[in-house]
Every structure is written in C-alpha cells, then in structure tokens.
N, C-alpha and C. Protein backbone atom coordinates (compact mmCIF):
# COMPACT_ATOMS: atom_id res chain seq x y z
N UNK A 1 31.16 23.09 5.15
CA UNK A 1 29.87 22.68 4.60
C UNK A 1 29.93 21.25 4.07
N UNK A 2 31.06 20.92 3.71
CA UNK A 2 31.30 19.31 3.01
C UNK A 2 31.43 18.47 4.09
N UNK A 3 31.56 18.47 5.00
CA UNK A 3 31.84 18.01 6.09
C UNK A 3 30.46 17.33 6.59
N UNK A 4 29.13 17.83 6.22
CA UNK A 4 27.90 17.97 7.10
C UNK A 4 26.99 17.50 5.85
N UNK A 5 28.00 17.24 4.59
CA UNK A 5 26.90 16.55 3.70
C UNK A 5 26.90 15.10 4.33
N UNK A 6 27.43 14.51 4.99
CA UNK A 6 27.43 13.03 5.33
C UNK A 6 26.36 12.72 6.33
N UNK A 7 25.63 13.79 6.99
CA UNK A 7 24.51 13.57 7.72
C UNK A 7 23.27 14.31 6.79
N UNK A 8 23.41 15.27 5.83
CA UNK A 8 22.39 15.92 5.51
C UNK A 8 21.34 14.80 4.20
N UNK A 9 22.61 14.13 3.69
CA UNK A 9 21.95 13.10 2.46
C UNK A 9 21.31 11.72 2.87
N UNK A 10 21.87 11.46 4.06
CA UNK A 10 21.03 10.31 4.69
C UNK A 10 19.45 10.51 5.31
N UNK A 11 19.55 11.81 5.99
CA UNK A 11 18.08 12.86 6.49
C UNK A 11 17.43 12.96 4.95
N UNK A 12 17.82 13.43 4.11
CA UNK A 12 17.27 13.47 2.81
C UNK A 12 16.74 12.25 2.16
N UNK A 13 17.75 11.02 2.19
CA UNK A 13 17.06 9.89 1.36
C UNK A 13 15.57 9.46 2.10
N UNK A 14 15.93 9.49 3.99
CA UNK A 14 14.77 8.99 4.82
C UNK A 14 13.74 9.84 4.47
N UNK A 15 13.72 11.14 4.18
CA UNK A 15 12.68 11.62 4.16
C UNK A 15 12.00 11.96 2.89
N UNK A 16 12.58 11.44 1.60
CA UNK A 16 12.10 10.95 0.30
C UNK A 16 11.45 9.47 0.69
N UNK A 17 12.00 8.70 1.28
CA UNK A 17 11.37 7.30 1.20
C UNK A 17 9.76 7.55 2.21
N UNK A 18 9.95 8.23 3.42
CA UNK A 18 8.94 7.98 4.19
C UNK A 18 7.75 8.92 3.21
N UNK A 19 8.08 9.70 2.49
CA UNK A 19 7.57 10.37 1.78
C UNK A 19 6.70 10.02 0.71
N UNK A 20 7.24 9.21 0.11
CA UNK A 20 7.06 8.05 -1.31
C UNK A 20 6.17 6.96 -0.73
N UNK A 21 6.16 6.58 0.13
CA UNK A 21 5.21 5.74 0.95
C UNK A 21 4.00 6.06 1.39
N UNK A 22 3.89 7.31 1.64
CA UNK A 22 2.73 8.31 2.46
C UNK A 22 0.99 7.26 1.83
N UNK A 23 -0.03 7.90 2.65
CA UNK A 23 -1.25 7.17 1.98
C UNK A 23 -1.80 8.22 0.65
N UNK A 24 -2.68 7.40 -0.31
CA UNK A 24 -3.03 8.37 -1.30
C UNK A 24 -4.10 9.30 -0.54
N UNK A 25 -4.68 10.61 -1.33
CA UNK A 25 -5.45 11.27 -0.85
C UNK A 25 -7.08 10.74 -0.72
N UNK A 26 -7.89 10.88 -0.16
CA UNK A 26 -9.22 10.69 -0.43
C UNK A 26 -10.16 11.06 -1.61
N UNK A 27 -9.46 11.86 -2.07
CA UNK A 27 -10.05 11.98 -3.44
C UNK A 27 -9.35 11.21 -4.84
N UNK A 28 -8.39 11.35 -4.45
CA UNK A 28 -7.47 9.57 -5.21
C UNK A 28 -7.63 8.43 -5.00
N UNK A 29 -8.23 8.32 -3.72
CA UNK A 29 -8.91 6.85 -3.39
C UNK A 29 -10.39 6.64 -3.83
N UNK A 30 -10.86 7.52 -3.60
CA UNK A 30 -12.35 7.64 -4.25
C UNK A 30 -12.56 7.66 -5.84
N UNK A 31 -11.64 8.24 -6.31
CA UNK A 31 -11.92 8.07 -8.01
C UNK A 31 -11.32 6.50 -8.44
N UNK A 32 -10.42 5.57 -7.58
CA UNK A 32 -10.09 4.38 -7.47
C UNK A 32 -11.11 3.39 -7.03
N UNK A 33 -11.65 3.72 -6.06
CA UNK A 33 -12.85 3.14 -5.51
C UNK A 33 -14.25 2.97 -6.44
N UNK A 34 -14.09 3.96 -7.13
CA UNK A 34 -14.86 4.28 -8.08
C UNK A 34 -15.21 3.08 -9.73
N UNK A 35 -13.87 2.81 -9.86
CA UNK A 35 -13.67 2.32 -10.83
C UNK A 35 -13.38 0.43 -10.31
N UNK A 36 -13.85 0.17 -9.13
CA UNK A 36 -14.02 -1.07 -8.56
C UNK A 36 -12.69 -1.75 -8.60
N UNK A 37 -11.60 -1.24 -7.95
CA UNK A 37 -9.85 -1.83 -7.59
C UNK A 37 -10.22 -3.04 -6.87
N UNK A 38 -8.79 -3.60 -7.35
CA UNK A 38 -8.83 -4.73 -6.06
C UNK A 38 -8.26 -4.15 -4.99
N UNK A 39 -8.48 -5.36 -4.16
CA UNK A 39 -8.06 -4.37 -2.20
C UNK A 39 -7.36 -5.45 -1.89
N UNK A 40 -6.08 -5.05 -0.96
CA UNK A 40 -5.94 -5.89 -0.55
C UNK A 40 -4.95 -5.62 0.28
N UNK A 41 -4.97 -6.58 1.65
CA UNK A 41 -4.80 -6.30 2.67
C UNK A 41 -3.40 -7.37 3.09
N UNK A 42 -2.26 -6.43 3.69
CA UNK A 42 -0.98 -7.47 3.36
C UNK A 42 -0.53 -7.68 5.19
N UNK A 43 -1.55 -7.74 5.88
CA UNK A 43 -1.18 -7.90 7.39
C UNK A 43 -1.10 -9.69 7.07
N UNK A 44 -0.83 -9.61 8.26
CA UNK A 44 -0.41 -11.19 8.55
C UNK A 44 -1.64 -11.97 8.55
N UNK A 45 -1.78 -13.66 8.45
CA UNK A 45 -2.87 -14.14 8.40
C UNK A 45 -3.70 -14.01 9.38
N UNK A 46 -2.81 -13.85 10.52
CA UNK A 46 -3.37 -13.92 11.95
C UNK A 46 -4.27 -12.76 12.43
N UNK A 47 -3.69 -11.35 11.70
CA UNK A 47 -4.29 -9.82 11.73
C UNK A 47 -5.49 -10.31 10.94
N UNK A 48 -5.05 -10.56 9.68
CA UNK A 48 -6.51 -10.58 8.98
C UNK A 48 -7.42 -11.13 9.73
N UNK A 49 -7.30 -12.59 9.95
CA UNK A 49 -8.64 -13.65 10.94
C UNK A 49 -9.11 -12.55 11.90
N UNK A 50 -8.50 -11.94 12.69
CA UNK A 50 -8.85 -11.10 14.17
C UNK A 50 -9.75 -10.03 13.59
N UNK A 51 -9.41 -9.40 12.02
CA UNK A 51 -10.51 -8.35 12.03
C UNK A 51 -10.45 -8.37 10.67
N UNK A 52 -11.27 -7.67 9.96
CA UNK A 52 -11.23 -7.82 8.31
C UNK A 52 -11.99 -6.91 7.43
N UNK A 53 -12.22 -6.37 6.46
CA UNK A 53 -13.00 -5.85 5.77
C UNK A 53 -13.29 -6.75 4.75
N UNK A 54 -14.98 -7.21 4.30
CA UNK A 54 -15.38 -8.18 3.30
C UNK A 54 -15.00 -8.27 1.88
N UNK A 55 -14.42 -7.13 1.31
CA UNK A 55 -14.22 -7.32 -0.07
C UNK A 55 -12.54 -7.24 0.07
N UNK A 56 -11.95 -7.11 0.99
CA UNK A 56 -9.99 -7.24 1.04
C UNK A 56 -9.78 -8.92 0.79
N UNK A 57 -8.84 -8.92 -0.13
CA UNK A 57 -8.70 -10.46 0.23
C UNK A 57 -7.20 -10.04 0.55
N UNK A 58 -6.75 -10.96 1.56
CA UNK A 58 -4.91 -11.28 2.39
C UNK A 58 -4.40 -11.75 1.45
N UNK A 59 -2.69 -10.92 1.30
CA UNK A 59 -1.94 -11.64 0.87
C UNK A 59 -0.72 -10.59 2.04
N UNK A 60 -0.57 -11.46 3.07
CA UNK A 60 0.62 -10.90 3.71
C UNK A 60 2.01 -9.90 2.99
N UNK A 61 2.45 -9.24 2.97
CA UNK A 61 3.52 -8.67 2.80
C UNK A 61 4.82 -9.91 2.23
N UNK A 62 5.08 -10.81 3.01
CA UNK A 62 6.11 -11.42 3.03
C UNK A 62 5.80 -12.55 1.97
N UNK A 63 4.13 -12.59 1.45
CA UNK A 63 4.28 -13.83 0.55
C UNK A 63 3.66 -12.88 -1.33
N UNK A 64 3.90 -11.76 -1.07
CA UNK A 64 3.29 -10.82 -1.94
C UNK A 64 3.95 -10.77 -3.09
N UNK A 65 5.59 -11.21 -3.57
CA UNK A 65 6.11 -11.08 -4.58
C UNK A 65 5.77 -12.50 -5.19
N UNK A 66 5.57 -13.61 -4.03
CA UNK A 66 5.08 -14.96 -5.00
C UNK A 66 3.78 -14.96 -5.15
N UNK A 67 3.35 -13.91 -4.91
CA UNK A 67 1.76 -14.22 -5.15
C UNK A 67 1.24 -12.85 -6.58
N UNK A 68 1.93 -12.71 -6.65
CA UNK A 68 1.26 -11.42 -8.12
C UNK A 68 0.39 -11.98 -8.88
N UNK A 69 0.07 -13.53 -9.24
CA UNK A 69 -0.35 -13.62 -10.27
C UNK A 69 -1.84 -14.01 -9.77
N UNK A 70 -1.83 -13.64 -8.82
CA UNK A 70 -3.40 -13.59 -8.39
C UNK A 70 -4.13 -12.26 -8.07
N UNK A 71 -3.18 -11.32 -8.89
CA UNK A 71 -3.73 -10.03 -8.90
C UNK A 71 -3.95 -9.92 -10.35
N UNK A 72 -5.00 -9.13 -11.41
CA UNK A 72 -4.78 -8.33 -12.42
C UNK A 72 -4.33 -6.88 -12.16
N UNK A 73 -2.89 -7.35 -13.36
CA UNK A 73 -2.32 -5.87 -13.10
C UNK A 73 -2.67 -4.63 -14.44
N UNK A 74 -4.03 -4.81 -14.73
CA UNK A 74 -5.14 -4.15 -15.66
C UNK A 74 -5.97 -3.46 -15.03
N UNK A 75 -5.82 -3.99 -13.92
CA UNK A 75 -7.09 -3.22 -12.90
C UNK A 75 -6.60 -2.56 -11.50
N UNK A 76 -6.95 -1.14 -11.13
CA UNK A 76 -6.28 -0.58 -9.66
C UNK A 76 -6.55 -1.12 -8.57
N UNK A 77 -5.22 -1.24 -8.23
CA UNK A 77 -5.13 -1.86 -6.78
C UNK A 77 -5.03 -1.06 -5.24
N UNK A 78 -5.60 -1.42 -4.51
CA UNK A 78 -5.65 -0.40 -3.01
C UNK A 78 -4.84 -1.41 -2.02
N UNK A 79 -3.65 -1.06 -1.68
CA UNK A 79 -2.77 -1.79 -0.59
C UNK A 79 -3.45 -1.16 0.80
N UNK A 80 -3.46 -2.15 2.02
CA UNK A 80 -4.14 -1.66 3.21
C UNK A 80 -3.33 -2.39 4.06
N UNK A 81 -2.83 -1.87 5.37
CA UNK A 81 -2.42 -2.69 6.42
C UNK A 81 -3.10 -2.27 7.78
N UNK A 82 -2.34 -2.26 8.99
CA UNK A 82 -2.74 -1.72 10.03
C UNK A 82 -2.22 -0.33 9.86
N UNK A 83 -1.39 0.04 9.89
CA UNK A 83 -0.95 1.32 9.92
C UNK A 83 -0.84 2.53 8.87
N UNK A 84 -0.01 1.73 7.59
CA UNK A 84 0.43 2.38 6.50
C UNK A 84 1.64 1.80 5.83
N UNK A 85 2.39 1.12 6.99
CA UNK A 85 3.84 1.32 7.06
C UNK A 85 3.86 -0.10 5.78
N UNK A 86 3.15 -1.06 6.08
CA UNK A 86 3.47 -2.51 5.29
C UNK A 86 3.01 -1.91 4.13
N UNK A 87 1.62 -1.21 3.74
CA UNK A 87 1.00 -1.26 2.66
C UNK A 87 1.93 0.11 1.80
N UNK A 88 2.53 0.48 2.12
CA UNK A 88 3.47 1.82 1.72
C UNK A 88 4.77 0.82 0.82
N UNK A 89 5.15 -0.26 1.74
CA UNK A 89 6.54 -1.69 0.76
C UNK A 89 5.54 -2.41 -0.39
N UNK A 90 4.58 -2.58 0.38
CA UNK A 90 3.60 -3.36 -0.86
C UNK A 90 3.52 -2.36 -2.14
N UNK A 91 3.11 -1.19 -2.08
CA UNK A 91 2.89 -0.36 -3.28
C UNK A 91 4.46 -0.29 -3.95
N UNK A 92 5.01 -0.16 -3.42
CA UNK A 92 6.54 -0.52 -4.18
C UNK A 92 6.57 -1.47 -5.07
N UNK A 93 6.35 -2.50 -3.96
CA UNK A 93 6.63 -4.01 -4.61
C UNK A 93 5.78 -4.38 -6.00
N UNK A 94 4.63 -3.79 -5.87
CA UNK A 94 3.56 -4.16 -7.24
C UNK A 94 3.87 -3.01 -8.38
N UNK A 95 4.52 -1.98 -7.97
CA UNK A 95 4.23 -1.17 -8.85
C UNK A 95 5.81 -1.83 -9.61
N UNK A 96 6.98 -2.24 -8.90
CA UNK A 96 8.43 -2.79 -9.83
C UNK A 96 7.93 -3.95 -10.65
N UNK A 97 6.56 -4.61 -10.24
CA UNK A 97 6.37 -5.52 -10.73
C UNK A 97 5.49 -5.10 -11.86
N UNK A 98 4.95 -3.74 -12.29
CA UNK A 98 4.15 -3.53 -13.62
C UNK A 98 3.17 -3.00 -13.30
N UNK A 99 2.62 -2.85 -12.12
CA UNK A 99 1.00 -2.86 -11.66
C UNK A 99 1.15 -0.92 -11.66
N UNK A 100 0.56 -0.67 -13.00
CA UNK A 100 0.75 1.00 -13.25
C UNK A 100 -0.14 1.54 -12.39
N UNK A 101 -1.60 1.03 -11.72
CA UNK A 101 -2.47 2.03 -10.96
C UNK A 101 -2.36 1.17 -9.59
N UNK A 102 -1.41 1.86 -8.16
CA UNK A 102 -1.63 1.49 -7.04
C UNK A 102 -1.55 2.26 -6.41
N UNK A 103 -2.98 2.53 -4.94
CA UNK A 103 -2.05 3.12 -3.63
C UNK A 103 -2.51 2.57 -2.86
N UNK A 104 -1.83 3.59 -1.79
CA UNK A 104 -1.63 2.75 -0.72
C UNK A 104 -2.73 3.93 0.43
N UNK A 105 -3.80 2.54 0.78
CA UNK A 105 -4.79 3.23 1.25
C UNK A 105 -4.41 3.60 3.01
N UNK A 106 -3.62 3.18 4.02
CA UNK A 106 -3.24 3.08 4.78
C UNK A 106 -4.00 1.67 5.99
N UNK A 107 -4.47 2.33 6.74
CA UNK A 107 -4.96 1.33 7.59
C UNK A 107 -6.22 1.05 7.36
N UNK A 108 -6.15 -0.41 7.50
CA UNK A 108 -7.40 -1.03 6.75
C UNK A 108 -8.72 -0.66 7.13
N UNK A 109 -9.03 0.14 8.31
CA UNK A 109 -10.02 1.13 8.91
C UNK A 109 -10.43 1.52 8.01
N UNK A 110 -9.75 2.39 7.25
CA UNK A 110 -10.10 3.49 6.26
C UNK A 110 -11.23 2.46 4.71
N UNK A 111 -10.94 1.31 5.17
CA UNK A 111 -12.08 0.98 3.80
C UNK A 111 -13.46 1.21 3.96
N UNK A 112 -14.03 0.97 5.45
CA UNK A 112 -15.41 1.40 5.31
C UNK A 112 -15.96 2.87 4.92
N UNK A 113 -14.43 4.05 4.77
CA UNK A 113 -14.76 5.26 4.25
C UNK A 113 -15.64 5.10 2.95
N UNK A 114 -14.77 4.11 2.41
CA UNK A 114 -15.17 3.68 0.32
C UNK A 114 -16.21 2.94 0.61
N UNK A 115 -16.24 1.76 1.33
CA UNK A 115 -16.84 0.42 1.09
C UNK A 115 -17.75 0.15 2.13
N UNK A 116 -19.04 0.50 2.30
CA UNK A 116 -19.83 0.76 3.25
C UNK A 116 -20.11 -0.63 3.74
C-alpha cells in the first residue's frame, strides 16, 4: 500500500487544485452581481480587442500582480477569461493579495447571464 502512495498524492493534490479553481455557482455570482463587483477580464490584449463585454475592463493574467492597485480590494471582484482556466490563477492571485470577495466567473460569455 506504501508503495502506491507516490502516485495516489500527486492524483490528489491535481484534483484539489483543479478543484479550488472551479467557476462560482450562479447563485454566488448573482448575489455578487448584485452588489455591483468589479469584472474583469485577464485574456490577453489581443482576446480582449477581438471580443469584449462593456463593463470588463483587461488586465491580462501576466500583468495582474503589477496591476492590483487599480482594483479596490473593498469591493467584489468577478475574474473572467475564455475558458476558466486563466480566471481560476487570477482568483488565487487577488485573493494572496487581500482581495477577501472573489470568483471566478469562467468564460467571459457568461457575463451577459448578469449583465444584459
């Protein structure tokens, strides 16, 4: 059995992390939505220009730890990418940085659910 912990804890950490990342529920996004979060959308500049939702403002993934201070971290934040996968590191990244109310809404599709 000790033998087979060396594959069973690595399957375990991946599937805590992909886990911890997941998108919030719709009714967690809606009581967020509710209370007027910022949005924001961490695809690349180039994704953003090609398609967009009007109230997301871009801050790519890769420029997101130098850019915090153009967020209030008083007010909930909704991370959005194409998929899930970027805005799932982003909710990490803001929440080590203090930001107590974030999720992660998944693909930026999903804002016209909230944001007509």
């Amino acid at each position: 059995m000790l033998r087979y912990l060396i594959y069973i804890i690595p399957l375990v950490a991946i599937g805590y992390l992909l886990w911890s990342r997941r998108s919030a529920s719709a009714t967690d996004l809606q009581a967020l939505f509710d209370r007027k979060p910022q949005v924001v959308d961490v695809r690349t500049k180039a994704e953003f220009r090609g398609a967009r939702h009007v109230r997301a403002v871009n801050i790519p993934l890769n420029e997101l730890s130098d850019r915090l201070k153009e967020l209030d971290p008083t007010r909930p934040v909704v991370v959005c990418c194409e998929s899930g996968s970027r805005s799932g590191m982003a909710v990490g990244i803001l929440k080590k940085a203090g930001f107590p109310e974030v999720a992660n809404l998944g693909s930026w599709r999903r804002l016209q659910t909230f944001l007509p």
